[in-house]
N, C-alpha and C. Protein backbone atom coordinates (compact mmCIF):
# COMPACT_ATOMS: atom_id res chain seq x y z
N UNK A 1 113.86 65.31 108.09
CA UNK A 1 113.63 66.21 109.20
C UNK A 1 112.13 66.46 109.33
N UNK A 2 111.33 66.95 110.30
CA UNK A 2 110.25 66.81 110.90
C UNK A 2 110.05 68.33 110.84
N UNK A 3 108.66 69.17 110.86
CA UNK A 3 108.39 70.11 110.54
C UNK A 3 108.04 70.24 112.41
N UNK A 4 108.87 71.33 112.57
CA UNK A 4 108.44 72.06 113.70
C UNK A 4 107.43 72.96 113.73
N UNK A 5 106.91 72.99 115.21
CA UNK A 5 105.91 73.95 115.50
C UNK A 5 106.53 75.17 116.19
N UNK A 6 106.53 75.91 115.66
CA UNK A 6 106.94 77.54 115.78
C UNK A 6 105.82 78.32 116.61
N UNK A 7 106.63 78.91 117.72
CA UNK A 7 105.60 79.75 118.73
C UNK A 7 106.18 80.99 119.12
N UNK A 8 105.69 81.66 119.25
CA UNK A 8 106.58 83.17 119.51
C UNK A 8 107.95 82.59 120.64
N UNK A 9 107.79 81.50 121.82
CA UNK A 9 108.88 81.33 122.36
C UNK A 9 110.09 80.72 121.61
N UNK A 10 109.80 79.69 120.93
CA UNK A 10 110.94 79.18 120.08
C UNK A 10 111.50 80.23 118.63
N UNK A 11 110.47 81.29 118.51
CA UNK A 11 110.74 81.89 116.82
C UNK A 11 111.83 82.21 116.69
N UNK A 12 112.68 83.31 117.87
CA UNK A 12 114.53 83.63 117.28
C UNK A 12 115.13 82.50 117.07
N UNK A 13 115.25 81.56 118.20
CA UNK A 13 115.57 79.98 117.98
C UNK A 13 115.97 79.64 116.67
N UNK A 14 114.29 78.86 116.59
CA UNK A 14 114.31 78.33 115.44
C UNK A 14 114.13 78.77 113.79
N UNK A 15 113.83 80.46 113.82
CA UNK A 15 113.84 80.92 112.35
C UNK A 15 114.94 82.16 112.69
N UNK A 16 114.85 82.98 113.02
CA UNK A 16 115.62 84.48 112.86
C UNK A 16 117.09 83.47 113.31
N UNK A 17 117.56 82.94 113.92
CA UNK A 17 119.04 81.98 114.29
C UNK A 17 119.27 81.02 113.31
N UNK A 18 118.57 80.79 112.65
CA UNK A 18 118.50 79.46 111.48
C UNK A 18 119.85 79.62 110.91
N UNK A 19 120.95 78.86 110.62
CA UNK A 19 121.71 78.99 109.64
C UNK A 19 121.05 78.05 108.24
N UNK A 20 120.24 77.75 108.37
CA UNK A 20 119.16 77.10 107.11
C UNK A 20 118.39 77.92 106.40
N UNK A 21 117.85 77.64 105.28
CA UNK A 21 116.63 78.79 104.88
C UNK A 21 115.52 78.01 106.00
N UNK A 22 114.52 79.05 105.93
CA UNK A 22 113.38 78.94 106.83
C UNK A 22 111.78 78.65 106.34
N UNK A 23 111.46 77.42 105.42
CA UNK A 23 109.98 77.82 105.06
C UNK A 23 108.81 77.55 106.16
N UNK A 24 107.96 78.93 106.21
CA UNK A 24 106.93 79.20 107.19
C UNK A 24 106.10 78.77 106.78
N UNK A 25 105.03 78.08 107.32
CA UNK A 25 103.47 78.01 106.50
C UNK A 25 102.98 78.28 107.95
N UNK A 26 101.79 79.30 107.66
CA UNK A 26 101.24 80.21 108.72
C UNK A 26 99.61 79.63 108.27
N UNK A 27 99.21 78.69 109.40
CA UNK A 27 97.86 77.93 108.50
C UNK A 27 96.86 78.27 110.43
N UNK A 28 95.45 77.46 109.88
CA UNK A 28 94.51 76.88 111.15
C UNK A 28 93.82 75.83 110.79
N UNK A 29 93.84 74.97 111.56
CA UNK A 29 92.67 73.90 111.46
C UNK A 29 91.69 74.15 110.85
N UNK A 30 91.16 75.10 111.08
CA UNK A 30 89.72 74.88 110.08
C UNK A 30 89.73 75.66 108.72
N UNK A 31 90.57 75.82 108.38
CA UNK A 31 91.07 76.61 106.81
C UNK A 31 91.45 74.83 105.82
N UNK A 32 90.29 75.16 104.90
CA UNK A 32 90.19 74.09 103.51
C UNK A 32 91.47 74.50 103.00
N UNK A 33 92.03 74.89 102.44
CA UNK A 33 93.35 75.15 101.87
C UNK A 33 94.26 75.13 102.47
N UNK A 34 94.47 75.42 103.96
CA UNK A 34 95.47 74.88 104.82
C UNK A 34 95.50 73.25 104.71
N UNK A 35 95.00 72.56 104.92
CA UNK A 35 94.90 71.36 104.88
C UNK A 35 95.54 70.48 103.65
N UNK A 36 95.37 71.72 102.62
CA UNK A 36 95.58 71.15 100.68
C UNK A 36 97.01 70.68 100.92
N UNK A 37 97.73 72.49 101.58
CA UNK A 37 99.59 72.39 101.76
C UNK A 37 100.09 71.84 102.90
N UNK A 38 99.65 71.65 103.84
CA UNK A 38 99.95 70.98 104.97
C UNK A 38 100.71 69.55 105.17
N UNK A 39 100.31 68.81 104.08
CA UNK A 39 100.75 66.90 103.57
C UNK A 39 102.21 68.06 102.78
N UNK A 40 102.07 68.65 101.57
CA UNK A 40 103.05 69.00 100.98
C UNK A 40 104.39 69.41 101.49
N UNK A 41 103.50 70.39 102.41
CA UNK A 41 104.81 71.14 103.32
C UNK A 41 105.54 70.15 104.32
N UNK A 42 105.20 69.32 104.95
CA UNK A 42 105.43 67.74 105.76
C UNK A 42 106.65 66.68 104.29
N UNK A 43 105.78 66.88 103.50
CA UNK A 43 106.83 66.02 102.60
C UNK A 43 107.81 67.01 102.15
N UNK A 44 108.21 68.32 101.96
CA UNK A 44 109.43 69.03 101.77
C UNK A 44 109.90 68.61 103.35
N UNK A 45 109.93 68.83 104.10
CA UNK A 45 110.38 68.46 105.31
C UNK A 45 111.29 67.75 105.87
N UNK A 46 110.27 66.41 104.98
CA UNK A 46 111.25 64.93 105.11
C UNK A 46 111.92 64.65 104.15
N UNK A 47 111.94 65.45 102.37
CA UNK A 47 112.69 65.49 101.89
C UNK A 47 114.09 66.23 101.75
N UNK A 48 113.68 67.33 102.02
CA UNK A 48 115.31 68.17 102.09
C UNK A 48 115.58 68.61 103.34
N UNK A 49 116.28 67.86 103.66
CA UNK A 49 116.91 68.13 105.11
C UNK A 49 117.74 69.70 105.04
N UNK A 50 118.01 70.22 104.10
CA UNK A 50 118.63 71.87 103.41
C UNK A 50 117.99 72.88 104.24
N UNK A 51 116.61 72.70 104.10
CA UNK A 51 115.24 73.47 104.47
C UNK A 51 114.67 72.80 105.61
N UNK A 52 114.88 73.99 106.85
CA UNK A 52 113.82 73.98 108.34
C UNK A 52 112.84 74.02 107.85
N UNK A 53 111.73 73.91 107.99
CA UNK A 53 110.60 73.70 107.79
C UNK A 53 109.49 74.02 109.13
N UNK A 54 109.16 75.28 109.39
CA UNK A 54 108.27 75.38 110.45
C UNK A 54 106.11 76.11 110.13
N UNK A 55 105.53 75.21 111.06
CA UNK A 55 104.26 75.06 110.86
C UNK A 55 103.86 76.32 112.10
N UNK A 56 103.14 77.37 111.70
CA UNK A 56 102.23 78.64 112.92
C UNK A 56 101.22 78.19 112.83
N UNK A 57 100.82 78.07 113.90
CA UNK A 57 98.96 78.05 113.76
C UNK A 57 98.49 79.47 114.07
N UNK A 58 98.16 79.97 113.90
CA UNK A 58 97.66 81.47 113.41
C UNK A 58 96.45 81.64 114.85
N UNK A 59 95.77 80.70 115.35
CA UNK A 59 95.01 80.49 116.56
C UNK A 59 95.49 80.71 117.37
N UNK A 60 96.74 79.73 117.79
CA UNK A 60 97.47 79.72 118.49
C UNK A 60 98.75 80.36 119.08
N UNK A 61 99.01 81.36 117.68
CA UNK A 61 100.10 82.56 117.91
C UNK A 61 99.72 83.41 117.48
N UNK A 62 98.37 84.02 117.95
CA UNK A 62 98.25 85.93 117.01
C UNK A 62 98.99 86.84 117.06
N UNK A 63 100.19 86.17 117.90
CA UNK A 63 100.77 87.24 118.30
C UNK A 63 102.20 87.42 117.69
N UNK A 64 102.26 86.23 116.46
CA UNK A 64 103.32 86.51 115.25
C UNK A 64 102.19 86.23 114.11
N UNK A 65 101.13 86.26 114.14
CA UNK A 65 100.58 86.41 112.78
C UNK A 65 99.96 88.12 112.62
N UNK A 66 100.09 88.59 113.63
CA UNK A 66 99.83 90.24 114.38
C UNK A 66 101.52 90.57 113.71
N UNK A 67 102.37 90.12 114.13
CA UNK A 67 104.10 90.78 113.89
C UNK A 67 104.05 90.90 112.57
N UNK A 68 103.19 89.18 111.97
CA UNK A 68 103.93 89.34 110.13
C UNK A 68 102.61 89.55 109.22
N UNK A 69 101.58 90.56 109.88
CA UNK A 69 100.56 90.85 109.17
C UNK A 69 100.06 90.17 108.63
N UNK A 70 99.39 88.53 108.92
CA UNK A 70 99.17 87.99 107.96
C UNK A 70 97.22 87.71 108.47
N UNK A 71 96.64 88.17 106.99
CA UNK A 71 95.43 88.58 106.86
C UNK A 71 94.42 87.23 105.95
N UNK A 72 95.38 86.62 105.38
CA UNK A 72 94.69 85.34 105.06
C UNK A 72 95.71 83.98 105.24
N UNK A 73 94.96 83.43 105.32
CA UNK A 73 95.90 81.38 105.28
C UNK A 73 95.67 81.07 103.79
N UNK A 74 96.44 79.69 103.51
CA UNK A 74 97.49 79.56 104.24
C UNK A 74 98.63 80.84 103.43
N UNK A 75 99.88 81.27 104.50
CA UNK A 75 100.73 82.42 104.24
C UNK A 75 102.08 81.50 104.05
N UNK A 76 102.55 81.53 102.68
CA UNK A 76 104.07 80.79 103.17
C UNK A 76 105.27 82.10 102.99
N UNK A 77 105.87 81.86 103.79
CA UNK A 77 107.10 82.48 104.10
C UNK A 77 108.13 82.03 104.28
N UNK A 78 109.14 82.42 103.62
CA UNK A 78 110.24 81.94 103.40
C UNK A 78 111.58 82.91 103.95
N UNK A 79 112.62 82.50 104.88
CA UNK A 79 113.23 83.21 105.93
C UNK A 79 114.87 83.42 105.54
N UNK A 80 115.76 83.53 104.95
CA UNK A 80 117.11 83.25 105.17
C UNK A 80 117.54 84.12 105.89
N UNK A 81 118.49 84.00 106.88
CA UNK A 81 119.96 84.91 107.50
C UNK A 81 118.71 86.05 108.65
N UNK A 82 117.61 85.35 108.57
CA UNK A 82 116.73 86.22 109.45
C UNK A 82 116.23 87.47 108.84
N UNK A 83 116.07 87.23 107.28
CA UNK A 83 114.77 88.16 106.62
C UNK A 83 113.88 87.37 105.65
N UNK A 84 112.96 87.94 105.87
CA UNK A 84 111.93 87.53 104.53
C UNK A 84 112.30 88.06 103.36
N UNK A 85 112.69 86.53 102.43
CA UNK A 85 112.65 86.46 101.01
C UNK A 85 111.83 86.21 100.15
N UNK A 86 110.53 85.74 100.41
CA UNK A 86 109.67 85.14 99.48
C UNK A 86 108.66 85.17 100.80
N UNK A 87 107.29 85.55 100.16
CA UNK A 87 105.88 85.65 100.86
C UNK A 87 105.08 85.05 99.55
N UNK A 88 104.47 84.26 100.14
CA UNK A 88 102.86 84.34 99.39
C UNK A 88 101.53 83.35 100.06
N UNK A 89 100.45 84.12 99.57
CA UNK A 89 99.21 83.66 100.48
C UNK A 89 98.40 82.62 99.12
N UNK A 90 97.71 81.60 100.11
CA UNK A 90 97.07 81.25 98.99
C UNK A 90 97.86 79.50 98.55
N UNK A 91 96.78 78.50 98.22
CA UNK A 91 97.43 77.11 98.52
C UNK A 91 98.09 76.88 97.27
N UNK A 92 99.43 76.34 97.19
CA UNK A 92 100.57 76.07 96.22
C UNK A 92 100.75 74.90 95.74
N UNK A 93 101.39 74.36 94.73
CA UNK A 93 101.75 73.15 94.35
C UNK A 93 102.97 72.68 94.90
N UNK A 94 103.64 72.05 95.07
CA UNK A 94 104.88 71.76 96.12
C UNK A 94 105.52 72.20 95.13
N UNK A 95 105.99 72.06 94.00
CA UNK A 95 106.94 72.55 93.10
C UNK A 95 107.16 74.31 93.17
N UNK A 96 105.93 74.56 93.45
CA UNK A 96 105.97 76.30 93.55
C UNK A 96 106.48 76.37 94.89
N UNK A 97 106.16 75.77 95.88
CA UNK A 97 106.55 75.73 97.11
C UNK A 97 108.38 75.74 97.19
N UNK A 98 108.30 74.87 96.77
CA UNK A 98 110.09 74.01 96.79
C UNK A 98 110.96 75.77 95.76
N UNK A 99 110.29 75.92 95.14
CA UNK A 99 110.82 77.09 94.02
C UNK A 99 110.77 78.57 94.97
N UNK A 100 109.75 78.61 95.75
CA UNK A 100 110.14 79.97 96.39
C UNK A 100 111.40 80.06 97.22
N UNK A 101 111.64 78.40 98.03
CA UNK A 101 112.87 78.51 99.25
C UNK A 101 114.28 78.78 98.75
N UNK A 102 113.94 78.01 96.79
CA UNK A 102 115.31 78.25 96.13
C UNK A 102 115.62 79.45 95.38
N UNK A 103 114.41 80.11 95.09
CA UNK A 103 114.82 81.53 94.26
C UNK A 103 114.77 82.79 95.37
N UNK A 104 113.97 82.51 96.97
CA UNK A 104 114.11 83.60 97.92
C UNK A 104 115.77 83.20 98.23
């Protein structure tokens, strides 16, 4: 599966409606550490089809990085049944990544 781009029009859609868990990565183009998780978060994607997988650009939607307070990149968030289970800021190893969607 392919990592969608999440915009305030698609967000009930595709995360709060999810019958999937939901991992968020809330990044921008010009953030060095966005870039680190970005390949990672793309390969959970295409590996577990289990896990939606959606990409915010924080530029481009202030107006859910304004909703989910988020004050630094990259932010991953992790969604089930339409709440946040797992937050954290700051670039991850995919294994930590893959470990928040299964222990949130």
């Amino acid at each position: 599966m392919s990592v969608l781009h999440i915009t305030k029009e698609n967000f009930n859609a595709e995360v709060v409606n999810s019958d999937r868990p939901v991992l968020l990565d809330f990044w921008a183009t010009w953030c060095g550490p966005c870039r680190m998780v970005g390949p990672l978060v793309e390969e959970i994607a295409a590996e577990h089809p289990e896990i939606k997988v959606g990409k915010i650009n924080v530029d481009e939607q202030p107006e859910l990085a304004a909703q989910f307070q988020i004050m630094s990149i990259p932010t991953l968030m992790v969604v089930k049944n339409g709440q946040i289970t797992q937050r954290v800021v700051g670039a991850r190893p995919k294994a930590q990544i893959l470990a928040l969607v299964q222990e949130g």
